[in-house]
N, C-alpha and C. Protein backbone atom coordinates (compact mmCIF):
# COMPACT_ATOMS: atom_id res chain seq x y z
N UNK A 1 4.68 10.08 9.05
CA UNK A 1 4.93 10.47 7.67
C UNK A 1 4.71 11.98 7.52
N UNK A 2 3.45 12.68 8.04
CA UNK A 2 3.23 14.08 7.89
C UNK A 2 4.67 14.94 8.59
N UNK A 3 5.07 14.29 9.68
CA UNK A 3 6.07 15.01 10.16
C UNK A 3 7.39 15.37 9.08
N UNK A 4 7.29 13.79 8.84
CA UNK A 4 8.97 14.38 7.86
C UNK A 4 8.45 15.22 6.57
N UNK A 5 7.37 15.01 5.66
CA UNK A 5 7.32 16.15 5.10
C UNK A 5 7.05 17.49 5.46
N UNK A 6 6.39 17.46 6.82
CA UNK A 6 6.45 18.94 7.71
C UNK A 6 4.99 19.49 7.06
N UNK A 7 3.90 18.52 7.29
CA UNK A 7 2.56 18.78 6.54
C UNK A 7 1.61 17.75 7.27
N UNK A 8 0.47 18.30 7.66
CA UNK A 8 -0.81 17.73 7.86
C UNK A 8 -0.93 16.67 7.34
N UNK A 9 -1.56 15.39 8.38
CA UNK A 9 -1.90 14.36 7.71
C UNK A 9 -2.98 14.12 6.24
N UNK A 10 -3.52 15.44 6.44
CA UNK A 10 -4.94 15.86 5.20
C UNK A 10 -4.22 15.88 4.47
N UNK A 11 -3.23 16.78 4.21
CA UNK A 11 -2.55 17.27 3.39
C UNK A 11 -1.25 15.81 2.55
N UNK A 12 -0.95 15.14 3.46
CA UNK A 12 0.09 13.96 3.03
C UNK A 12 -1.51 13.24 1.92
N UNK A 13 -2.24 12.98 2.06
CA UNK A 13 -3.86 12.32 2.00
C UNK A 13 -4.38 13.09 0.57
N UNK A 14 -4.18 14.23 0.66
CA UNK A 14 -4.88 14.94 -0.64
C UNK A 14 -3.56 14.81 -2.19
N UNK A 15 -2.56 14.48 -1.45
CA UNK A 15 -1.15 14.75 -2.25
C UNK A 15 -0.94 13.51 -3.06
N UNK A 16 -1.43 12.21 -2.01
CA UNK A 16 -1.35 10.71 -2.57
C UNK A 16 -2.51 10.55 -3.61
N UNK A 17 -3.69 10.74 -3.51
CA UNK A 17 -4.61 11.35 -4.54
C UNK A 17 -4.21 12.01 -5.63
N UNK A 18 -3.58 12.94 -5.70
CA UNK A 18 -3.00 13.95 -6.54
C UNK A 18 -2.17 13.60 -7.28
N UNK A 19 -0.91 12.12 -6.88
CA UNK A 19 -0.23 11.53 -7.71
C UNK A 19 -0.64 10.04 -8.06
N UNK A 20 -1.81 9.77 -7.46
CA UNK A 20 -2.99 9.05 -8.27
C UNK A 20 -3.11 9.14 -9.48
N UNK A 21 -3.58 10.61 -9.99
CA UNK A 21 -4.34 11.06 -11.16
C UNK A 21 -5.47 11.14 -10.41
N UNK A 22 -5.90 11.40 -9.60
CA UNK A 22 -7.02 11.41 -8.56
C UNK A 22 -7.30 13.17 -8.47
N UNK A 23 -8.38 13.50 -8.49
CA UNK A 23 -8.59 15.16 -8.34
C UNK A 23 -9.31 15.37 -7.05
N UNK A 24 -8.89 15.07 -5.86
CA UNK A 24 -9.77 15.07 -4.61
C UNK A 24 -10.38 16.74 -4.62
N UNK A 25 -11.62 16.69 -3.92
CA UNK A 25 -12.37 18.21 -3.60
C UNK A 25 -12.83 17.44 -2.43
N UNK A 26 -11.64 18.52 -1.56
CA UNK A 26 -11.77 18.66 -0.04
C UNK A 26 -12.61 19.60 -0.06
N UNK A 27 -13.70 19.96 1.18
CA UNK A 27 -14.75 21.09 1.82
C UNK A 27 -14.07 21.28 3.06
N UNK A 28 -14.10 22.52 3.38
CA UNK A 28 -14.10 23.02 4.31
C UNK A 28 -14.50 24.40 4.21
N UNK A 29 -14.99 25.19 5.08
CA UNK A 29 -14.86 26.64 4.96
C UNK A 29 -14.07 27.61 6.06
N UNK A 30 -13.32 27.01 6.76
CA UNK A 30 -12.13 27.26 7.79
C UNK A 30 -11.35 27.56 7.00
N UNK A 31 -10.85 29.18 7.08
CA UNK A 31 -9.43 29.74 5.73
C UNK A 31 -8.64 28.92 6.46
N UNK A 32 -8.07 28.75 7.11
CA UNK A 32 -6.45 27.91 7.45
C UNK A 32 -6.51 26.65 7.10
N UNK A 33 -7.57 25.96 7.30
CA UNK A 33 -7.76 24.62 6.32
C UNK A 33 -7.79 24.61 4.82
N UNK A 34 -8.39 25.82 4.61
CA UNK A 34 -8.72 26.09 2.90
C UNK A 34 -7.23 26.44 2.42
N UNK A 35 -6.48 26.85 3.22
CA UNK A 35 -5.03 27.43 2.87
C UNK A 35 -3.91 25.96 3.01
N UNK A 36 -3.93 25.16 3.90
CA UNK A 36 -3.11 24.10 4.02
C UNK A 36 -3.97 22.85 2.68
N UNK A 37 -4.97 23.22 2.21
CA UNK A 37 -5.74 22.06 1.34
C UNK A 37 -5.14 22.54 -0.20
N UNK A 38 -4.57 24.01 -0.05
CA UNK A 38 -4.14 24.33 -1.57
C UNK A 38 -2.83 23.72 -1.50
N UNK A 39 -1.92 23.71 -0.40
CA UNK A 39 -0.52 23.91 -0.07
C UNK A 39 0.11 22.46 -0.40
N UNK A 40 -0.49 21.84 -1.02
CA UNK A 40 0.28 20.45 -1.73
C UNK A 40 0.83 19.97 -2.85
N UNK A 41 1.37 21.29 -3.15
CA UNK A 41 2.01 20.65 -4.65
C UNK A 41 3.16 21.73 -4.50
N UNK A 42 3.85 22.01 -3.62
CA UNK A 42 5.39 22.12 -3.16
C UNK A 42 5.80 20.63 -2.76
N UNK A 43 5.49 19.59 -2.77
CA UNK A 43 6.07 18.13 -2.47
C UNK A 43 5.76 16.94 -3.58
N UNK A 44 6.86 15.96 -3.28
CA UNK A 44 6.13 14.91 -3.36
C UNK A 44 6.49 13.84 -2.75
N UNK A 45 5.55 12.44 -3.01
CA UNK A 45 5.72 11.86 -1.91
C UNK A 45 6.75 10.67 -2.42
N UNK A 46 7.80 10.10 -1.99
CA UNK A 46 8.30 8.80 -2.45
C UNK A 46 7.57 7.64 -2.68
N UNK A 47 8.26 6.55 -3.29
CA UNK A 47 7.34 5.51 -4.03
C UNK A 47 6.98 4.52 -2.82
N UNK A 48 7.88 4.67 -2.00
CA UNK A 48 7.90 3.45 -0.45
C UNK A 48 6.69 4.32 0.24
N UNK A 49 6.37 5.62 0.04
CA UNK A 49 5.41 6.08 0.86
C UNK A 49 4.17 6.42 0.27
N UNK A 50 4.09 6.20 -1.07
CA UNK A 50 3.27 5.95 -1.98
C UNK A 50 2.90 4.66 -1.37
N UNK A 51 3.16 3.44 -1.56
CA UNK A 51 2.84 2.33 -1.44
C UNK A 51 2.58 2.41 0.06
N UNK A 52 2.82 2.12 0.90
CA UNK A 52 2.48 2.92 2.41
C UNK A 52 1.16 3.15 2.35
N UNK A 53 0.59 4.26 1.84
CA UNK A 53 -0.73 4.83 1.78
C UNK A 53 -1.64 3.75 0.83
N UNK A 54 -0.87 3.06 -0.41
CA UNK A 54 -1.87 2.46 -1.29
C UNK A 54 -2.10 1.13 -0.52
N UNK A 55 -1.35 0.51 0.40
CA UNK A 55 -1.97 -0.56 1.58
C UNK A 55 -2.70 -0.28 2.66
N UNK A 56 -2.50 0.85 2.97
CA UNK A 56 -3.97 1.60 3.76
C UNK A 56 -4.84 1.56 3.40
N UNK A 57 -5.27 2.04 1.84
CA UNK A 57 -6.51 2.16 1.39
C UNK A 57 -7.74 1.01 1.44
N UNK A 58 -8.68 1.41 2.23
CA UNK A 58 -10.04 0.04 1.97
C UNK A 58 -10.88 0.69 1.29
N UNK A 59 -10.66 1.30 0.30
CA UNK A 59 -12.04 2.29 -0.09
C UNK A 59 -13.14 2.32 0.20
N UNK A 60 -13.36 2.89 1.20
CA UNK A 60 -14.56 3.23 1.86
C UNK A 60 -14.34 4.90 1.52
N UNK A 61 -15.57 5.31 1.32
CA UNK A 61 -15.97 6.80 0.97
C UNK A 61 -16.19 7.33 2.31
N UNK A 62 -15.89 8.53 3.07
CA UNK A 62 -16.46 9.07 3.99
C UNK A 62 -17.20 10.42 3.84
N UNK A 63 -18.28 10.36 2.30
CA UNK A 63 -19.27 11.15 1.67
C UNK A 63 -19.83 10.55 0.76
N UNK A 64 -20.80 11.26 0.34
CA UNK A 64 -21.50 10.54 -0.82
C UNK A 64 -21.11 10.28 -1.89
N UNK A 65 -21.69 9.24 -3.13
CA UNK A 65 -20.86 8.90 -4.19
C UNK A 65 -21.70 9.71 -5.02
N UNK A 66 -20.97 10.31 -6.14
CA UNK A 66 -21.56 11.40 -6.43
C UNK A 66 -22.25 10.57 -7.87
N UNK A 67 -21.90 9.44 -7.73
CA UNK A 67 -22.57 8.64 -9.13
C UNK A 67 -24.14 7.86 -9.01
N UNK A 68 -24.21 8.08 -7.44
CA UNK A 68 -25.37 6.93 -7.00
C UNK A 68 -26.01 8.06 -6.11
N UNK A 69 -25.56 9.18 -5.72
CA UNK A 69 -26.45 10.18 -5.22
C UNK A 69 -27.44 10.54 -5.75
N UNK A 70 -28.97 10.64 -4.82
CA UNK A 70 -30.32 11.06 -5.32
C UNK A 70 -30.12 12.44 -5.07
N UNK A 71 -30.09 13.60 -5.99
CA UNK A 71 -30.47 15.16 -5.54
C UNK A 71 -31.96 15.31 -5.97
């Protein structure tokens, strides 16, 4: 899928979020990552590849939940 839009799998990932209504905040501090993490809203994704990604999803978090986090 990243291929035919000609974009990082992060980037296909932050975009499906994005037409969620989802506001993902990716970290990184690598500029070329910080530069391909802005670079997603020149596309979008079709509804067959929408759905694609929304049968992937098991929601599992791979960070903390920022609702049940102790600071």
């Amino acid at each position: 899928m990243a291929g035919r839009y000609q974009k990082t799998p992060a980037q296909i990932l932050l975009r499906w979020n994005i037409e969620q209504g989802i506001i993902p905040i990716p970290k990184s501090k690598n500029p070329d990552r910080l530069r391909e993490n802005i670079a997603v809203f020149d596309f979008k994704l079709t509804a067959e590849d929408m759905k694609t990604l929304d049968q992937m999803n098991q929601g599992k978090r791979t960070s903390f939940d920022p609702l049940t986090f102790d600071f």
